[in-house]
Protein backbone atom coordinates (compact mmCIF):
# COMPACT_ATOMS: atom_id res chain seq x y z
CA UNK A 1 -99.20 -22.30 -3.65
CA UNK A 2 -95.85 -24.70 -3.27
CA UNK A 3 -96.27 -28.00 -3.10
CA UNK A 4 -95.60 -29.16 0.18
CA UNK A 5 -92.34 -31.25 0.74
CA UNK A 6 -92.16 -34.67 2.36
CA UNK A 7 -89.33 -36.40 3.89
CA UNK A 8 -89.52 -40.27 4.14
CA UNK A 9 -86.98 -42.16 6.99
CA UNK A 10 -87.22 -45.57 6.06
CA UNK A 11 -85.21 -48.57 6.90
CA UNK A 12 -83.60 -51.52 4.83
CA UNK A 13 -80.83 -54.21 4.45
CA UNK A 14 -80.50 -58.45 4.52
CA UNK A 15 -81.71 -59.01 7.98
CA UNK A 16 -84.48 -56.15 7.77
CA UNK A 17 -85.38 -56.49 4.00
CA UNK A 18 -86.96 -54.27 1.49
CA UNK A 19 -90.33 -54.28 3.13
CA UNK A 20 -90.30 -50.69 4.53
CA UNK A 21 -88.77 -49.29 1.49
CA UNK A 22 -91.46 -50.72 -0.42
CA UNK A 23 -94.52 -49.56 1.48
CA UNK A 24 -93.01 -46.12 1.77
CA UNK A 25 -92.44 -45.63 -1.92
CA UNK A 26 -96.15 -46.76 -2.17
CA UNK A 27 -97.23 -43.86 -0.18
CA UNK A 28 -94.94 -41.41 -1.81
CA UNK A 29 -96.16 -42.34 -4.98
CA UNK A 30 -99.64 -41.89 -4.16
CA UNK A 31 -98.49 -38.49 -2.35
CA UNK A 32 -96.69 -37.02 -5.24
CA UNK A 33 -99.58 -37.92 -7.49
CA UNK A 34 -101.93 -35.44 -4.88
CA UNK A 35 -99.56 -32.76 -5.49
CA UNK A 36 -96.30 -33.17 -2.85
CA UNK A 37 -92.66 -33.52 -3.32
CA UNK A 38 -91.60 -36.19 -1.93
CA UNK A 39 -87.72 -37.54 -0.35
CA UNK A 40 -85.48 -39.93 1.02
CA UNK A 41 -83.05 -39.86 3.78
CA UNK A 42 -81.45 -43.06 2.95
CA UNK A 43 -78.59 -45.29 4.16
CA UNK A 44 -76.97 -47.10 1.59
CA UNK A 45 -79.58 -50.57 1.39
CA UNK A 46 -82.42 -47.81 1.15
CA UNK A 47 -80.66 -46.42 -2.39
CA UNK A 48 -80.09 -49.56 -3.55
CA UNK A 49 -83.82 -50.51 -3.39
CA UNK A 50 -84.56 -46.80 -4.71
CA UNK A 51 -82.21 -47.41 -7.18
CA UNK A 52 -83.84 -50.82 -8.67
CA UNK A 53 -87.55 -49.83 -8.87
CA UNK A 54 -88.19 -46.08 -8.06
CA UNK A 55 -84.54 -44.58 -9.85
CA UNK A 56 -86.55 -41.13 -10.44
CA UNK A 57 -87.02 -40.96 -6.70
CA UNK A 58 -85.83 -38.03 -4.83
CA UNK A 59 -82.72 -38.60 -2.51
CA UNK A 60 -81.38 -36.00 0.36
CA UNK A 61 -78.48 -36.00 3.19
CA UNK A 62 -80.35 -32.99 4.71
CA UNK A 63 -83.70 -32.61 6.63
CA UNK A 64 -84.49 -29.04 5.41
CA UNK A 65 -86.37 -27.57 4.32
CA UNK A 66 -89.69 -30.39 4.74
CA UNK A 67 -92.88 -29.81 6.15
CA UNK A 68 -93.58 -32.64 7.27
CA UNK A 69 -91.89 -36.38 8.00
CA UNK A 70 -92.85 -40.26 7.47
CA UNK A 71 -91.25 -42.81 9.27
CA UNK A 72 -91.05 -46.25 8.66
CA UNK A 73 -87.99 -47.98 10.37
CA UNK A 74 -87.90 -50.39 13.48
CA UNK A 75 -85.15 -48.78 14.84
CA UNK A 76 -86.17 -45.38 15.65
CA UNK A 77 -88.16 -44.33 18.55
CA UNK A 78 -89.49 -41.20 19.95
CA UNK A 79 -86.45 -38.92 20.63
CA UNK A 80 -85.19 -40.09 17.30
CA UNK A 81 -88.65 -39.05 15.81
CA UNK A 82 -88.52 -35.61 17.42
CA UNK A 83 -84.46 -35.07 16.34
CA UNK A 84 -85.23 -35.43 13.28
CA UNK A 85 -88.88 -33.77 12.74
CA UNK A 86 -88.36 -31.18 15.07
CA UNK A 87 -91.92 -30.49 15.26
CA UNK A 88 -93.00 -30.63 11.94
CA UNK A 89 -95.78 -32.75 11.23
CA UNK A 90 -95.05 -36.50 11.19
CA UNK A 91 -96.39 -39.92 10.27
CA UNK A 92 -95.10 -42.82 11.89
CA UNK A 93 -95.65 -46.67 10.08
CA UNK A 94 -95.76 -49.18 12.27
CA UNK A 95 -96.72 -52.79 13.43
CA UNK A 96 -94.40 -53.92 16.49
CA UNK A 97 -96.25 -51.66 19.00
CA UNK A 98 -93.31 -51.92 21.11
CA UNK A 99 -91.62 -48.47 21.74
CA UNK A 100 -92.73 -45.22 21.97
CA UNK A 101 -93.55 -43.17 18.96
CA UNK A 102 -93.56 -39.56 18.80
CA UNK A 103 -96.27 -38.63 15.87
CA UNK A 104 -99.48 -36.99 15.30
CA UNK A 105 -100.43 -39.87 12.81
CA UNK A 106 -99.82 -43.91 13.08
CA UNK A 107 -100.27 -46.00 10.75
CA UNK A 108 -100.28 -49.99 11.93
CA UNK A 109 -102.07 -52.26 9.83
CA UNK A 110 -101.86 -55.34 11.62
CA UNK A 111 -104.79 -57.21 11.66
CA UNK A 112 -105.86 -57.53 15.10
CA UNK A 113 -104.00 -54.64 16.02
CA UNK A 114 -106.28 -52.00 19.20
CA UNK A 115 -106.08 -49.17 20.10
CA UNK A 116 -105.02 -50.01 23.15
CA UNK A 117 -102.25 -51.33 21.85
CA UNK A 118 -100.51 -47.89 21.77
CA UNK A 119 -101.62 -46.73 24.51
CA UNK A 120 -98.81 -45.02 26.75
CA UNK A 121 -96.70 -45.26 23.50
CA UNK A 122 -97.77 -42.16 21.61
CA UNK A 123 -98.72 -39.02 22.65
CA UNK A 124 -101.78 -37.70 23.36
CA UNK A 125 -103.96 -36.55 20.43
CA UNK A 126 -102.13 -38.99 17.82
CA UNK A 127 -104.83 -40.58 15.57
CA UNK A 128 -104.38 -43.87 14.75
CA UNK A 129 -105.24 -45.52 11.56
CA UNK A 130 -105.40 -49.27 12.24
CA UNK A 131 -105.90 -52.47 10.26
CA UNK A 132 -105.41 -53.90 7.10
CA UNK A 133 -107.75 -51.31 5.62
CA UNK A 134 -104.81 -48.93 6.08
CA UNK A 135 -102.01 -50.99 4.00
CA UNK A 136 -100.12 -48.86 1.84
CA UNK A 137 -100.76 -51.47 -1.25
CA UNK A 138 -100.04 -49.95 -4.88
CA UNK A 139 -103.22 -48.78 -7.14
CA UNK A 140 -101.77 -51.26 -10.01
CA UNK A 141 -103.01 -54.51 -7.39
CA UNK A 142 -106.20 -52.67 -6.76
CA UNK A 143 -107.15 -52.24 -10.46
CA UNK A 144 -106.40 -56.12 -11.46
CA UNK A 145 -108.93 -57.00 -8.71
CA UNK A 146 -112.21 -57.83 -10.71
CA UNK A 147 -110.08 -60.12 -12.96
CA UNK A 148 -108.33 -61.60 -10.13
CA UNK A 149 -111.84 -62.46 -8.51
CA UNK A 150 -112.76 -63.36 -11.81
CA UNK A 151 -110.25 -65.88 -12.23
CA UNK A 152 -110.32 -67.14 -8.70
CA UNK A 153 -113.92 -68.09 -8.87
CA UNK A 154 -113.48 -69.88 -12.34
CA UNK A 155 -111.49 -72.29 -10.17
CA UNK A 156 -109.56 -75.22 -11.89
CA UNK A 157 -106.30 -76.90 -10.94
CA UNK A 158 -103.28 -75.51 -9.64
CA UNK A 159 -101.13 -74.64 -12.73
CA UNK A 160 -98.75 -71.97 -11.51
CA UNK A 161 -97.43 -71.17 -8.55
CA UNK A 162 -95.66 -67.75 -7.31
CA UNK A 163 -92.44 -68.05 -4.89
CA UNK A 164 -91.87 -64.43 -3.10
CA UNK A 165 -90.06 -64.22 -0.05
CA UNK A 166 -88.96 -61.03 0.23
CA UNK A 167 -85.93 -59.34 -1.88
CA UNK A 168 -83.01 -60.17 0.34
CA UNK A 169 -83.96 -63.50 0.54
CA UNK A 170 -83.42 -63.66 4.37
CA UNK A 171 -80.82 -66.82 5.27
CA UNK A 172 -81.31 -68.08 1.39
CA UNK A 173 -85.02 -69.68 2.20
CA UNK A 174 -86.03 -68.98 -1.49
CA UNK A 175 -83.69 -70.93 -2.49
CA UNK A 176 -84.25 -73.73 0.06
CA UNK A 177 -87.86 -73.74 -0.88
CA UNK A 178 -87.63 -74.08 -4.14
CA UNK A 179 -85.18 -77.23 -3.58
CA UNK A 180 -88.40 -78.81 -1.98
CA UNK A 181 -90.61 -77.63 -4.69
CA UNK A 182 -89.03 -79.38 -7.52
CA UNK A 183 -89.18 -83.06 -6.77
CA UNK A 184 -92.97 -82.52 -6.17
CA UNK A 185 -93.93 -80.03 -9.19
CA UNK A 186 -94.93 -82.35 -11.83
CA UNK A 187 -95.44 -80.19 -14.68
CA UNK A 188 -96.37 -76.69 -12.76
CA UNK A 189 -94.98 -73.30 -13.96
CA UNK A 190 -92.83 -71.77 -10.61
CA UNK A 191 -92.41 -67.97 -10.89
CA UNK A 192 -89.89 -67.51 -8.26
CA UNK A 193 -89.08 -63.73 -7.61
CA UNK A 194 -86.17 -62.26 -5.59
CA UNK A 195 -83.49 -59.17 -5.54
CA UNK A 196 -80.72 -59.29 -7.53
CA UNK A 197 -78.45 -59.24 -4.27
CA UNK A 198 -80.68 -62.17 -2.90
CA UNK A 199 -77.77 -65.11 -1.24
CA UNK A 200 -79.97 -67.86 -3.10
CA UNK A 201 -79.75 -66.50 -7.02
CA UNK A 202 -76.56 -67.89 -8.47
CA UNK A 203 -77.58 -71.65 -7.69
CA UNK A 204 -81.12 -71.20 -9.07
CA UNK A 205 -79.61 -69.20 -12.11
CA UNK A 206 -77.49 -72.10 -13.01
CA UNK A 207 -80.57 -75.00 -12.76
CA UNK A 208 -81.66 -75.90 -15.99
CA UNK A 209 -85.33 -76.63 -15.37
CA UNK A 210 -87.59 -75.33 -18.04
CA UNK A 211 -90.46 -75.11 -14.79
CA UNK A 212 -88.26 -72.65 -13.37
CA UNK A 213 -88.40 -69.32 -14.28
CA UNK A 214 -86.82 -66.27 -11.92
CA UNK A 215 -88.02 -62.59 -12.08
CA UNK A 216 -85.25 -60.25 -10.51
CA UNK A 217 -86.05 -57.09 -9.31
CA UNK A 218 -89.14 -57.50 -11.51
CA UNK A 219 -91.42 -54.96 -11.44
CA UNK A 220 -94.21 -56.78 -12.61
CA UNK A 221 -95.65 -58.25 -9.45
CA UNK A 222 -99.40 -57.27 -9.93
CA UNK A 223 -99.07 -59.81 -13.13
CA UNK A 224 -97.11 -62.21 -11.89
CA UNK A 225 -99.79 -62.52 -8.64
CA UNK A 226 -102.85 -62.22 -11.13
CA UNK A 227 -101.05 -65.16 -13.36
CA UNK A 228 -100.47 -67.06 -10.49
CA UNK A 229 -102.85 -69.82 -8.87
CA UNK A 230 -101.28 -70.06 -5.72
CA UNK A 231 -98.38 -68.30 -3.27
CA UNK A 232 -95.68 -69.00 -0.88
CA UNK A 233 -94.76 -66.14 0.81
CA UNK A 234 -93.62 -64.39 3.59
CA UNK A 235 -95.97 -62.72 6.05
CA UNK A 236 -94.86 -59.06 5.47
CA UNK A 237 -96.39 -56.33 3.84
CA UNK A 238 -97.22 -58.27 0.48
CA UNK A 239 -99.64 -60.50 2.30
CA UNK A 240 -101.91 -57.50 1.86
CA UNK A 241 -101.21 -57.44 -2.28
CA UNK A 242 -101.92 -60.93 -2.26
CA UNK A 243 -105.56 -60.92 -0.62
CA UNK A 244 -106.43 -57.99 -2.75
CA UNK A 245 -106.01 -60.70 -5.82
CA UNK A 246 -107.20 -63.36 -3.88
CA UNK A 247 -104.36 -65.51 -4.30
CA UNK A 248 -104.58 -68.33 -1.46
CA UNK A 249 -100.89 -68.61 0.12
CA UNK A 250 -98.49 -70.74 2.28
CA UNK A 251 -97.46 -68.09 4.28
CA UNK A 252 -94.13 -68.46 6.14
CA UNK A 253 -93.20 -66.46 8.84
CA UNK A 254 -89.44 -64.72 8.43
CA UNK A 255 -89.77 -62.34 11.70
CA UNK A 256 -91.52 -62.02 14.71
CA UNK A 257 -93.58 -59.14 13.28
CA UNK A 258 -95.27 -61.76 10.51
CA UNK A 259 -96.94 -63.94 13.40
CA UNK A 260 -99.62 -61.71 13.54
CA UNK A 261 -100.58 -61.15 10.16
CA UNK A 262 -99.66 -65.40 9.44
CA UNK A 263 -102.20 -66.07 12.20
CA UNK A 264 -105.18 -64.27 11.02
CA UNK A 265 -104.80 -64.76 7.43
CA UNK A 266 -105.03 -68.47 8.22
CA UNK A 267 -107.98 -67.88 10.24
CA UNK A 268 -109.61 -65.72 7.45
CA UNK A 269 -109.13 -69.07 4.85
CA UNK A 270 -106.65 -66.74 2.79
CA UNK A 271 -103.58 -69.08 3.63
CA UNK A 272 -102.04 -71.52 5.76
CA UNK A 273 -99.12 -70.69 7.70
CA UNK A 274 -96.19 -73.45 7.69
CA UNK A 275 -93.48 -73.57 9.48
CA UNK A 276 -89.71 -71.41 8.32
CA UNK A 277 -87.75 -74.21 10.14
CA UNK A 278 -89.17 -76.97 7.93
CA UNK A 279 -87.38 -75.37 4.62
């Protein structure tokens, strides 16, 4: 029996981020470890995130022969969904609830998200997986989990603290935030991670502050949040890795899309959302 063949339509670049190409790899991972082959139709921001932490990753210009599709990319909408799939099987991940979707599966894990939500946006018969209990999050977080609570409920002071705001570092905030972190550290460890494309890295590589250390294109994050004793971070996808190591966070919110998932962490206790415009 082949293995069946998945193709993966994701979206990236500075204003968008590496969020979707993140997630998606995620679920191709955990599909090509069932048994699938898995692809990418990619424009050039996609391959560069590829390139940095999946290189073995599978790349295509063509959309045969799959049997079946996964979307994950703000800008497409139904007709683009059926171009593209023509009528193949396809997945659709999603949080804006905003535009029609043509799939037989959706996958929105916003927290408050309802069914009604999509209603009148997909077709009839879709299922819809909804909820956080549906974020593509790597295994790796999962299986540091027992320590993390572990560590969590030894308590103790605030030692170390983890800066991730995404890998393009949207209008150089990482950088801005850590400029406000530094007068106030004392002596706290700040693990500051970021792309290596990210506007804000030159200036931080050239401070010489032995509190400061930066983790580029690391692919280490389910230490790095286990070490840590508290986040800032954006609202995006990674919120999820976070609460599965129960790493209380600052959330900021980079895009409209984060409000959401800021606002209900906060009213879970699992962060407190402050304000982008502030840093």
């Amino acid at each position: 029996m082949s293995r069946p063949a998945i193709l993966f339509v994701c979206d990236a670049g500075p204003d968008v981020g590496g969020g979707h190409v993140m997630r998606s790899l995620t679920l191709a991972q955990a599909l090509t470890a069932a048994g699938a082959t898995c692809a990418f139709l990619a424009r050039p921001a996609v391959e560069t995130v590829l390139d940095t932490f999946a290189p073995e990753t599978a790349r295509t210009v063509a959309t045969e022969p799959f049997d079946a599709v996964v979307f994950d990319h703000y800008g497409l909408s139904a007709p683009d969904h059926r171009a593209l799939a023509k009528g193949r099987p396809t997945l659709v991940i999603d949080d804006l609830a905003n535009r029609p979707l043509e799939a037989d599966l959706v996958l929105d894990s916003g927290p408050s998200r309802q069914a009604q939500d999509h209603a009148g946006l997909t077709p009839p018969g879709a299922a819809l997986l909804l909820g956080p209990n549906h974020a593509p999050v790597r295994l790796a977080f999962a299986a540091l989990r027992e320590a993390a609570l572990d560590r969590r409920a030894a308590g103790g002071p605030v030692r170390r603290i983890l800066v991730s705001l995404g890998l393009t570092d949207v209008g150089g905030i990482t950088g801005r935030v850590v400029d406000l972190l530094l007068p106030r550290l004392g002596d706290m460890a700040l693990d500051v991670v970021m792309g290596g494309g990210a506007p804000s890295l030159p200036r931080l590589q050239a401070m010489a502050d032995p509190r400061l250390t930066l983790h580029v294109d690391t692919q280490d994050m389910p230490r790095l949040t286990l070490a840590a004793d508290l986040a800032i971070g954006a609202g995006g996808s990674s919120s999820w890795e976070r609460c599965i190591l129960a790493l209380p966070t600052l959330t900021l919110v980079l895009a409209d899309n984060q409000v959401a998932v800021a606002a209900a962490l906060t009213e879970a206790g699992a962060s407190l959302r402050l304000d982008a415009s502030s840093a």
